[in-house]
Structures are given as C-alpha cells and as structure tokens.
Protein backbone atom coordinates (compact mmCIF):
# COMPACT_ATOMS: atom_id res chain seq x y z
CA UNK A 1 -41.16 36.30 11.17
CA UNK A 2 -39.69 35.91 7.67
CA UNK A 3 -40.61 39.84 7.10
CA UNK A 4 -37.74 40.35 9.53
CA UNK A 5 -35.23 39.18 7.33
CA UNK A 6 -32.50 41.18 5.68
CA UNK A 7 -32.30 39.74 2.12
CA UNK A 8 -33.08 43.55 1.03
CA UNK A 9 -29.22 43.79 0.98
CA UNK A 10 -29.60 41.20 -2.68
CA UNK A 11 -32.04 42.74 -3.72
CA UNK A 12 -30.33 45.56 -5.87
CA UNK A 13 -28.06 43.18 -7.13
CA UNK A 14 -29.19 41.78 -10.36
CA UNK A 15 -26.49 38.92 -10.77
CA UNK A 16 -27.52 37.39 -7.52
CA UNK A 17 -31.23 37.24 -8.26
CA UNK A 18 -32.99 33.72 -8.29
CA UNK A 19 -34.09 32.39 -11.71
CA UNK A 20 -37.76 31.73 -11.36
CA UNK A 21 -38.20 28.20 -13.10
CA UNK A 22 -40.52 25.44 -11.19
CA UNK A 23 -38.06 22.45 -13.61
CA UNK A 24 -34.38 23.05 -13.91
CA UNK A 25 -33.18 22.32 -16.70
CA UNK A 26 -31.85 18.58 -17.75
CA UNK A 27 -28.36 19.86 -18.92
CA UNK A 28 -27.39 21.04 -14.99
CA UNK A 29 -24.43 19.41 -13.50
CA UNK A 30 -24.45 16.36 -11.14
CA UNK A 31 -23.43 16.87 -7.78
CA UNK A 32 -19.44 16.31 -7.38
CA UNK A 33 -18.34 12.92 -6.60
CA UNK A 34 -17.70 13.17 -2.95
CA UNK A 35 -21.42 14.04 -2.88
CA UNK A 36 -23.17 11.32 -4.74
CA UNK A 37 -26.68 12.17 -5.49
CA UNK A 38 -29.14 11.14 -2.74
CA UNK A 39 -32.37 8.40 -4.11
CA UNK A 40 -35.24 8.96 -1.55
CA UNK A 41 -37.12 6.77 -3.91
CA UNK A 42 -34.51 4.15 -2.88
CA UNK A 43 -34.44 4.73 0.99
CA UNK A 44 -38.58 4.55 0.97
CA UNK A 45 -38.87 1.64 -0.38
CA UNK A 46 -36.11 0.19 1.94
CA UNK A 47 -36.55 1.69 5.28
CA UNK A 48 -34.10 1.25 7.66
CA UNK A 49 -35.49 0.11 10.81
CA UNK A 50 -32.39 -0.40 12.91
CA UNK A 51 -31.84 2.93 13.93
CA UNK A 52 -31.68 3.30 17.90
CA UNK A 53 -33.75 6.23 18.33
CA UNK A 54 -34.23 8.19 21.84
CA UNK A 55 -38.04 8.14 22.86
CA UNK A 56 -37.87 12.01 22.82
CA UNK A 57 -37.10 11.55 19.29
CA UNK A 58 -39.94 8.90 18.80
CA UNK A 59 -42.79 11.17 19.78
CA UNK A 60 -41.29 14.94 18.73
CA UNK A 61 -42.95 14.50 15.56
CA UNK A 62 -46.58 13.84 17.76
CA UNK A 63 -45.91 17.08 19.41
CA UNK A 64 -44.54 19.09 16.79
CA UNK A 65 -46.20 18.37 13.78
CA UNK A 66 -47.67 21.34 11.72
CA UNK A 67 -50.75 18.84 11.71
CA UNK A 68 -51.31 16.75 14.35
CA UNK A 69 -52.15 13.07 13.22
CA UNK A 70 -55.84 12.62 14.63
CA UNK A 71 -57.03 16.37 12.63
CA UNK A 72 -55.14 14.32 9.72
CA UNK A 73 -57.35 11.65 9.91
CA UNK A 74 -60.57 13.36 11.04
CA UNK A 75 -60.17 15.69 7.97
CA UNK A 76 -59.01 12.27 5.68
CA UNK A 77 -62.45 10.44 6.96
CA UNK A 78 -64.36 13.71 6.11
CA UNK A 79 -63.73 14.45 2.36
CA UNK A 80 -64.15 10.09 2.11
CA UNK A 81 -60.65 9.00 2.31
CA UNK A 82 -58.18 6.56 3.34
CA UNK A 83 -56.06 7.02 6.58
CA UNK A 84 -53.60 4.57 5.72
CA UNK A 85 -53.36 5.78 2.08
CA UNK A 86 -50.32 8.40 3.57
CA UNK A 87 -47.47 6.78 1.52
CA UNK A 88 -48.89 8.05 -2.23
CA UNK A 89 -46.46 11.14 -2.66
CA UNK A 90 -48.70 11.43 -6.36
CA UNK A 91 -51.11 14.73 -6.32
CA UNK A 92 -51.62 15.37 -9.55
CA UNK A 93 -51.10 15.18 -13.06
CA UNK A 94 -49.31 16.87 -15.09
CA UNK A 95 -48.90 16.41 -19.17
CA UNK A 96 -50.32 13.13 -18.52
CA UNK A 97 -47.64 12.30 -16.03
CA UNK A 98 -47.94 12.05 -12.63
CA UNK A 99 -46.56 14.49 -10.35
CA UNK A 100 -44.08 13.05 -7.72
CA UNK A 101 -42.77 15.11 -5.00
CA UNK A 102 -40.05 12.67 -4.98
CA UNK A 103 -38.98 13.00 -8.51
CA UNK A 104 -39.07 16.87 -8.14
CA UNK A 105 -37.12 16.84 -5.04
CA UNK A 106 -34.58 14.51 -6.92
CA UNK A 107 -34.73 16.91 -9.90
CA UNK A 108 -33.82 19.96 -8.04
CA UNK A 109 -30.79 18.31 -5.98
CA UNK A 110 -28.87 17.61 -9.22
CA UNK A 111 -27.69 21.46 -9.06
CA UNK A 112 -24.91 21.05 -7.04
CA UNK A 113 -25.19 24.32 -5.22
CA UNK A 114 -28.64 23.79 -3.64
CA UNK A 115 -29.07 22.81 -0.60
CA UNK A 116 -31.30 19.97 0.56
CA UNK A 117 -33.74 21.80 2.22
CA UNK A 118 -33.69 24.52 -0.12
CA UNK A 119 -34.52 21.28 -3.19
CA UNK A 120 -37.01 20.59 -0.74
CA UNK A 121 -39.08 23.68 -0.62
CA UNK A 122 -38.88 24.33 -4.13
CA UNK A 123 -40.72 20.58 -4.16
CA UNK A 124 -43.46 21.36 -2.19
CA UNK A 125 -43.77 24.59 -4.00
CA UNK A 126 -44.60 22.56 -6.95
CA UNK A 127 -47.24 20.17 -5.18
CA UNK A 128 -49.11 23.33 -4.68
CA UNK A 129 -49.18 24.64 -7.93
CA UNK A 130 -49.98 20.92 -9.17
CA UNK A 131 -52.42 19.76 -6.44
CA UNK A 132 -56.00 19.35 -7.59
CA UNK A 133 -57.57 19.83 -4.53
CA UNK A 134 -60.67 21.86 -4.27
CA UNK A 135 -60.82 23.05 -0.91
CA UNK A 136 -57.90 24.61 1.46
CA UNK A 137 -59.24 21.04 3.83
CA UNK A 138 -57.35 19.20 0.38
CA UNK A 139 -54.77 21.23 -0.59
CA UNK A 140 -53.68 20.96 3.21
CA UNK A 141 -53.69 17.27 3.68
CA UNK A 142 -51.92 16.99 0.10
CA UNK A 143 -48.90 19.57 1.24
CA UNK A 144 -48.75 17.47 4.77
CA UNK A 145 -48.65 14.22 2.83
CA UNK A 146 -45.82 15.58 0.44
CA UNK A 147 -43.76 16.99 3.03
CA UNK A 148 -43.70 13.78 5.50
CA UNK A 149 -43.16 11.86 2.48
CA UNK A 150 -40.11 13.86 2.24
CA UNK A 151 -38.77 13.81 5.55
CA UNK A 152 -39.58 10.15 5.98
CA UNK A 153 -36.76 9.61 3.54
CA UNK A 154 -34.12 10.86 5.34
CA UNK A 155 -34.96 10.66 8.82
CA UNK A 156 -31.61 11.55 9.73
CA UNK A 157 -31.03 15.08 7.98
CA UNK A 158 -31.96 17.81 10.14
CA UNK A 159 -32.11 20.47 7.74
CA UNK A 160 -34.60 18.69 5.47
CA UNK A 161 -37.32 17.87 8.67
CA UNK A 162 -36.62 21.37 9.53
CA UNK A 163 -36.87 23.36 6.19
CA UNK A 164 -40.17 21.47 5.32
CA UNK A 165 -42.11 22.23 8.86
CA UNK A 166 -40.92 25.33 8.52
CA UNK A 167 -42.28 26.04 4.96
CA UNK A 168 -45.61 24.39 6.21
CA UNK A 169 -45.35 27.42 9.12
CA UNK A 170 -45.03 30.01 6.61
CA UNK A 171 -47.02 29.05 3.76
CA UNK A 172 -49.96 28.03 5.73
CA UNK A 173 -49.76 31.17 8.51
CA UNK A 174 -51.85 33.87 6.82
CA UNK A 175 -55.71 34.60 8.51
CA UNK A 176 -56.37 35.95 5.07
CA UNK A 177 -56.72 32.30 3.60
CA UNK A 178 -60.59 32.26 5.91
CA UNK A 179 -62.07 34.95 3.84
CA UNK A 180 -61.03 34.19 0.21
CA UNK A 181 -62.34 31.32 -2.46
CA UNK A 182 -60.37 28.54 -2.56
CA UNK A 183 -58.81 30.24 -6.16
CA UNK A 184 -57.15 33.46 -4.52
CA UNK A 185 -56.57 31.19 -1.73
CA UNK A 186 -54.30 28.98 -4.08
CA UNK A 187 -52.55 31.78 -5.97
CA UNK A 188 -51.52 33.48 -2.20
CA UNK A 189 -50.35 29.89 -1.27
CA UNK A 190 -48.48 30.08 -4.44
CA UNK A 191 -46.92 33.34 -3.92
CA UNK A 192 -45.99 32.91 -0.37
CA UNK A 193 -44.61 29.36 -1.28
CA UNK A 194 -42.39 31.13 -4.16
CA UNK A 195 -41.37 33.99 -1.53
CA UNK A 196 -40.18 31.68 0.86
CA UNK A 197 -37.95 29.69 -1.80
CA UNK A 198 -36.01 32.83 -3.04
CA UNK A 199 -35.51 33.69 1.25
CA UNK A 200 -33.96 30.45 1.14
CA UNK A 201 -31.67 30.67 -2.00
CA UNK A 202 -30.48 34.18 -0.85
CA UNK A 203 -29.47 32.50 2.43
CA UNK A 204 -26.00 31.85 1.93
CA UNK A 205 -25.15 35.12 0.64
CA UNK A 206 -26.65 36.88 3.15
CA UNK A 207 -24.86 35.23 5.77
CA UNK A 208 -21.70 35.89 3.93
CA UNK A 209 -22.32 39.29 3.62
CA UNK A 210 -23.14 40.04 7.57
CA UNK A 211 -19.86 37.91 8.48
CA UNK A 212 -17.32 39.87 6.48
CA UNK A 213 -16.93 42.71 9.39
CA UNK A 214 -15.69 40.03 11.71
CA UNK A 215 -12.44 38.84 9.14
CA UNK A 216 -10.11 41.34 9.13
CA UNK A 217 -6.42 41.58 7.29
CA UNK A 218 -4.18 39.34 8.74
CA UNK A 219 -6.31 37.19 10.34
CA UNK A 220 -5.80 33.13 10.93
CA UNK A 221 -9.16 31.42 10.26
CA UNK A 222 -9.64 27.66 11.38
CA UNK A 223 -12.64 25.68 9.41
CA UNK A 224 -13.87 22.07 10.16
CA UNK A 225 -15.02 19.83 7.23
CA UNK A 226 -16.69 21.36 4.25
CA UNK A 227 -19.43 23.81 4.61
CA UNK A 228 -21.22 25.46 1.76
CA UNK A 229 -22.05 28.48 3.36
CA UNK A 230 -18.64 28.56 5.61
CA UNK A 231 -17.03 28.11 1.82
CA UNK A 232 -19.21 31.17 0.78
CA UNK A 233 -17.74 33.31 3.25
CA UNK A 234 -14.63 32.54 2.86
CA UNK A 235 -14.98 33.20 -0.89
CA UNK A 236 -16.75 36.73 -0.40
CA UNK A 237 -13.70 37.84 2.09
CA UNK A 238 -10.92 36.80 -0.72
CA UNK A 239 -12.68 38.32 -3.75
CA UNK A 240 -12.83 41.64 -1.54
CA UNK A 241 -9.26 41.48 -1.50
CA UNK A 242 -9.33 40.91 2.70
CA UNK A 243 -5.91 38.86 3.54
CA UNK A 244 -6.38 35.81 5.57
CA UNK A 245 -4.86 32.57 6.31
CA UNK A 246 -7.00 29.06 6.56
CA UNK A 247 -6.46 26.13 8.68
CA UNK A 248 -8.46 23.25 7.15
CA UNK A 249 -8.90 20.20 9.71
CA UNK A 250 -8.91 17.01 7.53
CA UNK A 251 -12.84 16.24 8.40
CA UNK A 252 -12.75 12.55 9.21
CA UNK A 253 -14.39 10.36 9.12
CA UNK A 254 -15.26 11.90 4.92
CA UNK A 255 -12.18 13.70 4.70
CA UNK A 256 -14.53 16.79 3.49
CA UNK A 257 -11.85 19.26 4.64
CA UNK A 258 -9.58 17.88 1.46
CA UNK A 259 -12.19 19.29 -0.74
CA UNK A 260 -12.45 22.78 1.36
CA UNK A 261 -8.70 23.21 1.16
CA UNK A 262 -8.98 22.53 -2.79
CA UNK A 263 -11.45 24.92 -3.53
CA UNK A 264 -9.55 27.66 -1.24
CA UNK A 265 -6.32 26.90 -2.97
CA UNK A 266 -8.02 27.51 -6.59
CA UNK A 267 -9.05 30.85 -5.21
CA UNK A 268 -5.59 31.42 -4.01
CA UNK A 269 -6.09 31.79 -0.35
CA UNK A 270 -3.30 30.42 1.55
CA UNK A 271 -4.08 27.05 2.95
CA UNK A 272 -2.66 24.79 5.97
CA UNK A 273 -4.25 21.17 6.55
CA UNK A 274 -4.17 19.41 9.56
CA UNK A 275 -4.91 16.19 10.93
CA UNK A 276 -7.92 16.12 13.53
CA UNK A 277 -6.12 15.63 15.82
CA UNK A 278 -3.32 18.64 15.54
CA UNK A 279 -6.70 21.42 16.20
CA UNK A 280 -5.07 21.68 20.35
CA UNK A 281 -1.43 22.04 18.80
CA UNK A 282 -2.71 24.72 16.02
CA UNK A 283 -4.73 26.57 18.09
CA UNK A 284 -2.92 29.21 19.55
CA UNK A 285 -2.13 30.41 16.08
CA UNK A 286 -6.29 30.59 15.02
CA UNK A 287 -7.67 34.19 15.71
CA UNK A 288 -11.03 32.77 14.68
CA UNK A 289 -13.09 29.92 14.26
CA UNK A 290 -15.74 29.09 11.34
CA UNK A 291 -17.87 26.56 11.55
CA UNK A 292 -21.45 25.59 9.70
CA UNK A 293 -24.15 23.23 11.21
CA UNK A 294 -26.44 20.27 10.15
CA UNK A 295 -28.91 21.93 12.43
CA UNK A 296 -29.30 24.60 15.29
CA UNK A 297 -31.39 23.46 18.08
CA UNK A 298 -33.29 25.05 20.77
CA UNK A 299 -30.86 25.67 23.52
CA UNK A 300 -28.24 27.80 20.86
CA UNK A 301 -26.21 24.96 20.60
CA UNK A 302 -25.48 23.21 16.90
CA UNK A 303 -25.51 19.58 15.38
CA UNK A 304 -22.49 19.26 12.78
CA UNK A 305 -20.45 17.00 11.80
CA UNK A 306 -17.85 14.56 14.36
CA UNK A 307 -15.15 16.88 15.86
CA UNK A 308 -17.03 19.93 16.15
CA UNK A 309 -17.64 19.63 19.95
CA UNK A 310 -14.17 19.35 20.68
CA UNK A 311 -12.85 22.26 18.72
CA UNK A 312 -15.30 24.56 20.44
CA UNK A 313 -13.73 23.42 23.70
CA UNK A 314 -10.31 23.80 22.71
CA UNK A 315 -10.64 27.14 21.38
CA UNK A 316 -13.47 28.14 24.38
CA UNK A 317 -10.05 27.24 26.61
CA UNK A 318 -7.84 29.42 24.91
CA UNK A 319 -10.13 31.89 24.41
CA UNK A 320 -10.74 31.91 20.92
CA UNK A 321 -14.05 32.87 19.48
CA UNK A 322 -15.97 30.35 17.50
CA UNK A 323 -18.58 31.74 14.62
CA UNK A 324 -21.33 29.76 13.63
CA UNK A 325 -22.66 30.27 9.74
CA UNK A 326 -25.80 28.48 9.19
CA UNK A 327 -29.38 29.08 7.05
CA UNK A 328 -32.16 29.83 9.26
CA UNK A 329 -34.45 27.05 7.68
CA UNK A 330 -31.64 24.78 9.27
CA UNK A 331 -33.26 26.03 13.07
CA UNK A 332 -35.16 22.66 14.31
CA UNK A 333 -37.77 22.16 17.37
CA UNK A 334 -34.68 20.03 19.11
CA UNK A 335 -33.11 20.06 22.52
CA UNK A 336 -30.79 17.47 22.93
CA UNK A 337 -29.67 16.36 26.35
CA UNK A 338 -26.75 15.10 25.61
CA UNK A 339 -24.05 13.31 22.89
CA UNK A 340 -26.50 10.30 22.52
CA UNK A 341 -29.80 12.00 22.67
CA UNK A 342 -29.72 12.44 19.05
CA UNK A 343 -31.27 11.02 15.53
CA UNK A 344 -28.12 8.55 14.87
CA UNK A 345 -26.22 9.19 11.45
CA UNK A 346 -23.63 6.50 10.96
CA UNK A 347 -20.79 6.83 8.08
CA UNK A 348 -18.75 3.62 7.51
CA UNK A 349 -14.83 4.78 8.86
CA UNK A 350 -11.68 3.24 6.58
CA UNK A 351 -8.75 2.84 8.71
CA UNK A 352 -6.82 1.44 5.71
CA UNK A 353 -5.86 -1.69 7.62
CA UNK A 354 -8.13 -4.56 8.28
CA UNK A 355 -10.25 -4.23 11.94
CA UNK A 356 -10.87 -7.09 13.95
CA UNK A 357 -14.63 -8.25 14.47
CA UNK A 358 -13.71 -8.10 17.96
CA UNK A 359 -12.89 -4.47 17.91
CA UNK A 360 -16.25 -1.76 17.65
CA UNK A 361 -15.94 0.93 15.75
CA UNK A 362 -17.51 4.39 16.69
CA UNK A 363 -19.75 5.23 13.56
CA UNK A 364 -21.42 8.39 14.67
CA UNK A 365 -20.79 11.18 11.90
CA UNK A 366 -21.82 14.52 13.79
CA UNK A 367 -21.88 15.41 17.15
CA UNK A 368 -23.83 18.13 19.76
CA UNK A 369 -21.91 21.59 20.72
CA UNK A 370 -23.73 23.30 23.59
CA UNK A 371 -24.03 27.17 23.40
CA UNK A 372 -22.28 28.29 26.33
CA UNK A 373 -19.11 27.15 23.45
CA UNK A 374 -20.07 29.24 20.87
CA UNK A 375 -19.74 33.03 20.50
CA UNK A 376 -22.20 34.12 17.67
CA UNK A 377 -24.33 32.44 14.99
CA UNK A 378 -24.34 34.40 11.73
CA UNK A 379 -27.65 33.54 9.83
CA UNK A 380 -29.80 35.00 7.07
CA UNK A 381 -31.91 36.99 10.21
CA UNK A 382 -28.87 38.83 11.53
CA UNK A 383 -25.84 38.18 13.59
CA UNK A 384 -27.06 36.15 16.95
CA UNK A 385 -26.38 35.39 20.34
CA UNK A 386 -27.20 31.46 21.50
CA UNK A 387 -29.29 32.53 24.01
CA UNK A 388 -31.33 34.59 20.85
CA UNK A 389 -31.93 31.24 19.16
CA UNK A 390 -34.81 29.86 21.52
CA UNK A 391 -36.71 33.38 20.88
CA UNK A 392 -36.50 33.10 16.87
CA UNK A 393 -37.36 29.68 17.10
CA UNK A 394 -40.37 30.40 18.95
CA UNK A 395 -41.06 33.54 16.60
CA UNK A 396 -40.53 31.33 13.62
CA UNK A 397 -42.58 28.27 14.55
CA UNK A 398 -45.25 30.05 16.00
C-alpha cells in the first residue's frame, strides 16, 4: 500500500531530505517543557493496572496481532525457548553493550520534532539491524518481542500501537523473504525497515503540502489544542505569503492551545484565543476548521484530544467544514461504539481553587468524533473522504 504514497513531491527537495543516522546525536535538544520527555523504562516497571478497559479493548490485541500468541509460542518452544521470557526487550549486543529497544526509543524522542510513532519505528529499525538471529523464525519473534515491549508501555497512545503493527505489516509483507538466505533476507528487512522510516518523517510535510489548496486569502481558520502537523500547515500557508486569521481554543484540560498561539504569533500570523467554551459564540466567524488526531479509526471518525467532538458539531450545525490533518501510521484497527468505548487516558485538571472530595472530576483527556462530522482527512496518502478510511485501512493492514 505504502507504494501508493505521494512523498515523490519531497523528493526533489534536498533541504527536506531525512538524515540517515541509526543514533542521533547526544547534543539534540530536549523536548520543550510542556512536553516532558516520556520514561517507558519507568511505566514497565510500574504498570498501571487500574485502567477500566472495555472487553473489546481486552481481546483486540488477540485478534489483531501481526502474530497471533499461540504461533508465538509454538515457534518460542521450537528454536528451545521460553514463553514467558516476553518481557527481555535485549536482542543483541552491541560494542559490548546491550541493545535496548527501550533506550533507543528513548534516544530518538529527545528530538523534539519526532513523533512518537515515528521514534518508534526508527527503534525497531535498529533491533533488526542488531538482532542476532539466524533464521527469519528468530528475527521474527525478536521484532514481535520489541514492538509489544513498546506498546506495552504506553497502552494508552494510539499512534504508538498503531505505527508499530503497522511497521510489522510492511516490513514483514514481501513473498520474496521464502526464496532468499536468511543474509539477503536481513539486508531487504533492513531496507524496507529504513524505507518505511523516511515515509514516516516526510509525513507531516506532505500533508501540509496537499492542504494548502483548501486556505485561501482571507480566510478565518479555527484550531483546537496543539498539533504538530496542524502547526505545520499552518506554517507552510504563512511562509507562502497566503493571509489568514487563527482562532486558537485554549485546549483544556493542558492548555496546549497557549503554546499554538505562541508559535503562530512568532511567525506573525494574526492570532485570537478563546476560552473552550466561546467555540459556539466564535463560530460564525470560522470559514474553516483544522484539527489533528491521536488516532483515526475504522469507521472515518478520529480520537483527539477533549473538546474535539463538540467543535465538529458546532461547526457541522452551522455548516462549517472541519479538516482533519493526521499521519497515516496514526490509522488503528479501532471502532469505537461510543464516548466510553475507548482505551482511558486521564490528565489531572487544576481548577485553581481547592475541589471537594465529594465532588468527581471528569479526567478523560480526548474524546471520539464520528465521521458523518468531519468533511475530509488530509494524510500523507492523499486528501480523503471518512467513508475512504475503512478501505485504506484494510489495504494497509492487509
């Protein structure tokens, strides 16, 4: 599927091309401080077992796993190993060091400007080049091991489960791995695992690039939170000299939005912010609406963060169009039924005064948008419809 995407339009520009380096280097900048950096060593070796998960939830990882838990074991038993030996994220060793999928995950998030899933792939890019294994049966159960140690440590972030099954999908799918050695074999895992990285970094400009058509001069453009690829749009349509207007919703309960209006303000775009609750008042003003997404889901419809739902039905009412700018790795095997049917992802809210124990508190930091509320998605595959999404998911996954 990934031979369908349009990242020829980077590919004649030389200052957008991806540095090939497996390490980056130590001297990179930490993440910003509204983003500390994320320890997955931390959160695996405190689980956090409290989560109320739906029972679709508990057993989509049976269904959809790249492979399915009994082969895993089977295949385990057969080369003379443990089952239960799944939590050693360790394949190899490397200057005398072990390798850690972990610590190369952790490496690649300190550049700011990656995204999770992106840090992600370029991890299990490494565990193949660093794997020992001697036989594609090895190498396999290695690259499973690595990614579900991943995902296991934030069981919560959408984009991460996604981007790693989906790597597994496209490293793995090639019938030309059954009639090689196990060398070539490697090396094409290798290149295909170093193809699908670069798709991944050139993402984001992509997207920007297909969206610009849609923001003409003059234009009123209303943004929820802070998106990195909703920020890259933006950004492309002001250094082409377009003139636009932004609305910036404050993005409770992390008051992202502050940042979004900061960075548009150093650009010079001209910025409004607004309380969450002033989207209904501002709305006939908006021409357009941009919004980016933890995840898109089967049905067309989008996870993002809390307040998303009800923007999309505000401007649906008032007939406003709503655009939709997320990566394609961020397209998960999910259908949600409903607000609840969801992995929970909790953010502690400060109301600034002190809350009585009595009183509960809503938590929840994203919410579910259905697709009959959205107008078109703009990914790194094209510009789509909703109703498109279940068909590239299929074509992707598949």
């Amino acid at each position: 599927m990934w031979w369908r995407s349009p990242s020829f339009i980077l590919d004649k520009q030389q200052s957008d091309t991806v540095p090939h380096q497996r390490n980056p280097p130590d001297t990179l900048p930490l993440p910003l401080p509204s983003q500390p950096p994320f320890s997955m060593a931390d959160t695996l070796q405190n689980p956090s077992p409290e989560n109320n998960i739906s029972a679709y939830y508990q057993t989509r990882a049976a269904h959809h796993a790249v492979v399915t838990g009994d082969w895993l074991a089977q295949a385990q038993a057969a080369i003379g190993r443990d089952p239960d030996d799944s939590t050693d994220t360790t394949v190899a060793t490397v200057a005398g060091k072990p390798f850690s999928v972990i610590d190369e995950f952790n490496s690649w998030r300190k550049q700011p400007e990656l995204a999770e899933a992106v840090a992600a792939i370029r991890a299990l890019a490494a565990v193949i080049r660093n794997c020992q294994a001697t036989t594609m049966m090895e190498l396999e159960i290695e690259l499973k091991k690595a990614s579900d140690s991943l995902k296991s440590g934030d069981t919560t972030s959408i984009s991460l489960t996604a981007g790693c099954d989906l790597f597994m999908r496209y490293v793995t799918r090639t019938s030309a791995l059954e009639y090689e050695d196990f060398d070539s074999a490697k090396s094409r895992l290798i290149e295909r695992a170093e193809k699908f990285g670069e798709i991944s970094c050139k993402a984001r400009r992509i997207i920007a690039m297909l969206s610009q058509d849609f923001i003409f001069d003059g234009c009123t453009i209303l943004v929820h939170g802070f998106s990195r690829v909703v920020f890259e749009v933006l950004k492309t349509a002001a250094q082409s000299k377009k003139l636009f207007r932004v609305f910036c919703t404050e993005g409770r309960p992390d008051r992202s939005g502050l940042r979004l209006s900061n960075e548009l303000a150093k650009l010079d775009v001209p910025v409004k912010l607004l309380i969450d609750s002033a989207v209904a008042y501002t709305m006939d003003e908006v021409d357009m609406v941009f919004v980016g997404a933890d995840g898109v889901v089967e049905s067309g419809g989008i996870i993002n963060m809390m307040g998303t739902f009800q923007i999309a039905l505000v401007a649906h009412s008032m007939n406003k169009p709503v655009y939709v700018a997320a990566e394609s790795y961020k397209f998960a095997r999910l259908y949600p039924l409903d607000q609840k049917d969801m992995v929970p992802a909790l953010c502690p809210i400060d109301f600034g005064v002190p809350i009585p124990s009595k009183v509960e508190v809503e938590t929840s930091a994203r919410d579910y948008t259905p697709p009959q509320y959205l107008t078109l998605l703009f990914t790194d595959l094209g510009v789509l419809t909703p109703s498109v999404v279940s068909d590239e998911l299929i074509q992707l996954y598949l």
